[in-house]
Protein backbone atom coordinates (compact mmCIF):
# COMPACT_ATOMS: atom_id res chain seq x y z
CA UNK A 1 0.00 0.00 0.00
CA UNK A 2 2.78 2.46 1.09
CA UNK A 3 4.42 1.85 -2.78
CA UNK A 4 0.79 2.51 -4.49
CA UNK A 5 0.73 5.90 -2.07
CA UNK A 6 3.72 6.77 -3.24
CA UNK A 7 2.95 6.72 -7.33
CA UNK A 8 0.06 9.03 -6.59
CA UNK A 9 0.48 12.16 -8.52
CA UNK A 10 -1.70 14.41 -6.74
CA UNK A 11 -1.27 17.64 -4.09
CA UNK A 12 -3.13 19.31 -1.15
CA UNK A 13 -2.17 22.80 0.00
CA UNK A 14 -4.19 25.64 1.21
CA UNK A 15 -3.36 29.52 -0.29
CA UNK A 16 -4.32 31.95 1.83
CA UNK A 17 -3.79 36.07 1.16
CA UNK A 18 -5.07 39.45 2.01
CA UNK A 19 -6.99 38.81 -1.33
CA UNK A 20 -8.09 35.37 -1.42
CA UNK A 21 -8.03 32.34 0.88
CA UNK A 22 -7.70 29.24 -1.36
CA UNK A 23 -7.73 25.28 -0.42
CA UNK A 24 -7.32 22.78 -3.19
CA UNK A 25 -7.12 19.06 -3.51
CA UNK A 26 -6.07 17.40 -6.94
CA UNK A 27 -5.22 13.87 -7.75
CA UNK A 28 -3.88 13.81 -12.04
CA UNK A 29 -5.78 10.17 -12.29
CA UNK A 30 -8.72 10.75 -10.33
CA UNK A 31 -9.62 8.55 -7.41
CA UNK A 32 -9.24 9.94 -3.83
CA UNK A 33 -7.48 13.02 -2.40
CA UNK A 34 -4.46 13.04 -0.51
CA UNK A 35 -4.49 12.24 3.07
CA UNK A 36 -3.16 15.93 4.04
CA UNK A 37 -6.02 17.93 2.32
CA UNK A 38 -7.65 20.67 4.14
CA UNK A 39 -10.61 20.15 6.38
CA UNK A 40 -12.66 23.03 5.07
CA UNK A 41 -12.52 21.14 1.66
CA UNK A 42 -14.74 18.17 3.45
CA UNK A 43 -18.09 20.17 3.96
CA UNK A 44 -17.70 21.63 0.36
CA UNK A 45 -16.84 18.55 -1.53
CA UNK A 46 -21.00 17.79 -2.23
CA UNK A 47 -22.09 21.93 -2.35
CA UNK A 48 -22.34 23.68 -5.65
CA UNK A 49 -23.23 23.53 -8.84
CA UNK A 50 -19.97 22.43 -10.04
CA UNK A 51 -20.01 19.44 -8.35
CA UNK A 52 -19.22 16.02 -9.85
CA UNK A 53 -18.54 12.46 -7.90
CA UNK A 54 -18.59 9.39 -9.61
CA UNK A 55 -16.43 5.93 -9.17
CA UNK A 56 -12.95 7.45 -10.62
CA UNK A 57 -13.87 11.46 -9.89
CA UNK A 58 -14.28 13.62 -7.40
CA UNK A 59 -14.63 17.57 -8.27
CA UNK A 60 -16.03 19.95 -6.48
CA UNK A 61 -15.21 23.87 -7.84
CA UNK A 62 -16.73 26.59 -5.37
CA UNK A 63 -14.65 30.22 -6.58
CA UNK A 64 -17.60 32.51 -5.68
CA UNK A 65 -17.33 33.38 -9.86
CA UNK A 66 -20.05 30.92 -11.37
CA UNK A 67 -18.39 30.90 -15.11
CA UNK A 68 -14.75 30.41 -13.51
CA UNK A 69 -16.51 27.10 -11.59
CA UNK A 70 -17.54 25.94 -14.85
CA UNK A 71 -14.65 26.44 -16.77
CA UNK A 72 -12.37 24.42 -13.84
CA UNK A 73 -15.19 21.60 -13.68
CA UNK A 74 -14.64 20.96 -17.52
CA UNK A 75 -10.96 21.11 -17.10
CA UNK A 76 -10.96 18.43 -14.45
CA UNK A 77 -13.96 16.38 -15.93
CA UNK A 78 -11.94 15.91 -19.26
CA UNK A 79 -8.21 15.85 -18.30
CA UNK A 80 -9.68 13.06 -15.64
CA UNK A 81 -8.61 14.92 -12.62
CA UNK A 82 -10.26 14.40 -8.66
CA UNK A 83 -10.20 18.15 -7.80
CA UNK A 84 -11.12 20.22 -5.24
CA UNK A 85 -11.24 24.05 -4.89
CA UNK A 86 -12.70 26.31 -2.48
CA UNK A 87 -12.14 30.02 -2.49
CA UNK A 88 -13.27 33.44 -0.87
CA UNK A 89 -12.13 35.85 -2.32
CA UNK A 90 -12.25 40.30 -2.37
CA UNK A 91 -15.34 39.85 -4.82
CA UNK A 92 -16.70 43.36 -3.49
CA UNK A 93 -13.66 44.41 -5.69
CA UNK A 94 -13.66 42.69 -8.87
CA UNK A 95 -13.28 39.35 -10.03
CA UNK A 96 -9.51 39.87 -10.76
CA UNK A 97 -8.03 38.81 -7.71
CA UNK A 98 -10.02 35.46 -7.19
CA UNK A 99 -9.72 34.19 -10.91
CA UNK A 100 -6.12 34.87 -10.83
CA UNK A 101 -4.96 33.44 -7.51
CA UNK A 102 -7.36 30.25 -8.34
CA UNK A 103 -5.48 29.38 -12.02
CA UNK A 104 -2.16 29.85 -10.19
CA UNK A 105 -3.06 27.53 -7.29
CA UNK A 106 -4.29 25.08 -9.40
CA UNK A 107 -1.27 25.68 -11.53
CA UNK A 108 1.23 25.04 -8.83
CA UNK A 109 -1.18 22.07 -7.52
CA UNK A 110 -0.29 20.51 -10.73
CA UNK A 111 3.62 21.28 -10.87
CA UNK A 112 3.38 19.59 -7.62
CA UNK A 113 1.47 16.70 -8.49
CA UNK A 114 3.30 15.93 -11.55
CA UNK A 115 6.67 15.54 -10.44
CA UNK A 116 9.42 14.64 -12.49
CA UNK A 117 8.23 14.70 -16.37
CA UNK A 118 10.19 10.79 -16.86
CA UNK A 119 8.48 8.42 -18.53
CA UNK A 120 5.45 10.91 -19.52
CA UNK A 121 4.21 11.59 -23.60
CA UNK A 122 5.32 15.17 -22.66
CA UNK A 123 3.43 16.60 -25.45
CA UNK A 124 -0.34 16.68 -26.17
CA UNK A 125 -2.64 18.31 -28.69
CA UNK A 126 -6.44 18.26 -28.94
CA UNK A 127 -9.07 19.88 -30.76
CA UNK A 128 -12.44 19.98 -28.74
CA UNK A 129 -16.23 21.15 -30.32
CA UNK A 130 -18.83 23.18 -28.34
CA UNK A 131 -21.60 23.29 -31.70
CA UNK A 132 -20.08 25.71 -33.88
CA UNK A 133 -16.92 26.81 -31.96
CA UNK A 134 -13.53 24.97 -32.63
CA UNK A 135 -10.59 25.14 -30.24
CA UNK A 136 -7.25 23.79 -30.27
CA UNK A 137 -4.77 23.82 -27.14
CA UNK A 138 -1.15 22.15 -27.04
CA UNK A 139 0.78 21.61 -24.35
CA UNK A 140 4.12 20.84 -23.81
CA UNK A 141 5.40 19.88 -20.19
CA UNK A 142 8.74 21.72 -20.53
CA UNK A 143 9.53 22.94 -17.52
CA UNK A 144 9.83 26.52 -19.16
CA UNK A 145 6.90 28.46 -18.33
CA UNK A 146 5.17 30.22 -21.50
CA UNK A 147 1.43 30.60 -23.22
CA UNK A 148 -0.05 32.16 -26.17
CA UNK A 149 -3.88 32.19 -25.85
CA UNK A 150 -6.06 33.11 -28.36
CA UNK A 151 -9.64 32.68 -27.97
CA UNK A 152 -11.07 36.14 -29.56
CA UNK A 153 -13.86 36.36 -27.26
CA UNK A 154 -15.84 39.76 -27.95
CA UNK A 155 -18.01 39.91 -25.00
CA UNK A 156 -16.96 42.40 -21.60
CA UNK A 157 -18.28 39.51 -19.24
CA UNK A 158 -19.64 35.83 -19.29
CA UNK A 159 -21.72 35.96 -16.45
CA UNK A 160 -20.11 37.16 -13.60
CA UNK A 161 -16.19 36.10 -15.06
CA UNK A 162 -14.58 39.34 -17.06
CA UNK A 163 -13.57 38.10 -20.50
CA UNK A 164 -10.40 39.65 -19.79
CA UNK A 165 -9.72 37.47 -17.42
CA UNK A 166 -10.39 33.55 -19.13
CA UNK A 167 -6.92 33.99 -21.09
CA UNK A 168 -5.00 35.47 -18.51
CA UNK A 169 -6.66 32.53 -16.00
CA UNK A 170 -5.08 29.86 -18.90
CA UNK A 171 -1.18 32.24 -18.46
CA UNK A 172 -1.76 32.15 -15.09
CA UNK A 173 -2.34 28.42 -15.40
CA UNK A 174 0.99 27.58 -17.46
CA UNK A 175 3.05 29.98 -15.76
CA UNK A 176 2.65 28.68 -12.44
CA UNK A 177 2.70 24.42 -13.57
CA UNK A 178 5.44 25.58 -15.53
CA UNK A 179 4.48 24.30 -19.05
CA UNK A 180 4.75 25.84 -22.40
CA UNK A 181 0.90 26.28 -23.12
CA UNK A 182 -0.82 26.88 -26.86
CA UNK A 183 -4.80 27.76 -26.99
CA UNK A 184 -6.48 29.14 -29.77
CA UNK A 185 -9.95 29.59 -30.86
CA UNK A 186 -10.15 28.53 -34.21
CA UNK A 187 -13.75 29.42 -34.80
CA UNK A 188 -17.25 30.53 -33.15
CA UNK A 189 -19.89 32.89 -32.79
CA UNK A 190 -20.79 32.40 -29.07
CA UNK A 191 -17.95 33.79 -26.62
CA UNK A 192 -19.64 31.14 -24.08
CA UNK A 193 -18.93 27.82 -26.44
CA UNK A 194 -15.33 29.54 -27.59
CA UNK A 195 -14.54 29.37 -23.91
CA UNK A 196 -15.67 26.23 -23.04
CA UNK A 197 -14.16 24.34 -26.10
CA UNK A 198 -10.72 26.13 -25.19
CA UNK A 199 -10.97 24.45 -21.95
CA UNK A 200 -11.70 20.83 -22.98
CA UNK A 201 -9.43 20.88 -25.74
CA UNK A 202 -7.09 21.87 -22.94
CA UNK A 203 -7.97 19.52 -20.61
CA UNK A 204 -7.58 16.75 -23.62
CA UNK A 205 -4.33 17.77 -24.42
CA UNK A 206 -2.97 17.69 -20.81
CA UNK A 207 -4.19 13.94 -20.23
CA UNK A 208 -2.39 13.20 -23.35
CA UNK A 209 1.07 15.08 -22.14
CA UNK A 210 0.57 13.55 -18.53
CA UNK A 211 0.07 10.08 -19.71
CA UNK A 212 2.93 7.91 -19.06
CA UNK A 213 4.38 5.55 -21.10
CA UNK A 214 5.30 1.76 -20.69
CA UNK A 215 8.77 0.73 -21.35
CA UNK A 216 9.62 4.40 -20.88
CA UNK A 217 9.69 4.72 -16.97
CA UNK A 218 12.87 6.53 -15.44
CA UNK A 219 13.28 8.39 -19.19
CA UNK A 220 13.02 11.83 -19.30
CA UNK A 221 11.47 12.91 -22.47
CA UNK A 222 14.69 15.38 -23.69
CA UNK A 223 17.47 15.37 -26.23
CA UNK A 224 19.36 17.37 -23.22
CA UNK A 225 18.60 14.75 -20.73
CA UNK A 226 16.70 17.10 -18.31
CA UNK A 227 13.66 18.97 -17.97
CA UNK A 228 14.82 20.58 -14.78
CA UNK A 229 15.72 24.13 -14.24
């Protein structure tokens, strides 16, 4: 059992700021959380309307910014991630604060949970539908921190999330799990599906990069060698 516990890829921390207090549990295969995660996770697991369980998942996404929610609970739905995220955040301000600090938690949660890049695919692409919008994300787990988003979204707000915000949540993302990040918007007249396919085809492309490999455990997936700093 202690051998199994220690090939989970997952992470528990808790964020907390004079702008947003933060806990997050996420597990890259699904299945259970870690045995650390935070207490005030427990009660919130089941609340909300981005709220999933079933026998490999477990997400539960409460931000206090409804669109943000459902953005992260199609992330983890599709890249087949357990996750967990609670945060209260200076709302009474704007919606800046708590999008931001949310991506780059869950960003770091993932750095953390990954590990070592050896004996991963590295790379993944994926194009993902939402009717007539067509995204495509790539994703390369590099180690060197760096996104171009595109999504063209035309719209000052999807519900209570600032449109502003969705591509700098996907650069916070990369910057802080340290990947070289790709999302574009190929097509679409609804800013809502352009959104939402950028996020699944995201979330494809990650499982993809994060899958690992038989026969290639211990090899890290570099001409130099390395994929550390």
């Amino acid at each position: 059992m202690s051998s199994e516990k220690s090939n989970q890829r997952w992470a528990a921390f808790a964020r907390d700021t004079n702008e947003t207090k933060i806990q997050l549990a996420l597990n890259l295969d699904g299945g259970e959380f870690p045995p650390e995660t935070d207490s005030r996770l427990s009660s919130a697991i089941s609340e909300g309307h981005a709220s999933q369980s079933s026998k490999s998942q477990t997400i539960s996404v409460n931000t206090g910014i409804g669109f943000l929610d459902h953005m992260l609970h199609a992330l983890a739905k599709h890249a087949g991630w357990s996750l967990a995220l609670a945060c209260k955040g200076d709302l009474h301000i704007d919606d800046h604060h708590t999008a931001e600090d949310c991506c780059i938690a869950l960003g770091y949660a993932f750095a953390k949970s990954l590990g070592s890049a050896s004996g991963l695919a590295r790379f993944g692409s994926a194009y993902a539908p939402l009717d007539e919008a067509l995204s495509r994300a790539v994703v390369d787990l590099s180690n060197r921190p760096f996104s171009v988003i595109e999504l063209g979204l035309k719209r000052e707000k999807i519900g209570d999330l600032s449109c502003e915000m969705i591509p700098h949540c996907l650069q916070s993302f990369a910057q802080a799990a340290r990947v070289t990040l790709h999302v574009d918007c190929l097509r679409g007249d609804n800013d809502h599906h352009r959104a939402e396919s950028a996020f699944k085809a995201l979330a494809v492309a990650i499982r993809t990069a994060t899958t690992r490999i038989p026969g290639k455990e211990g090899e890290v997936p570099s001409t130099k060698g390395t994929l550390s700093v």
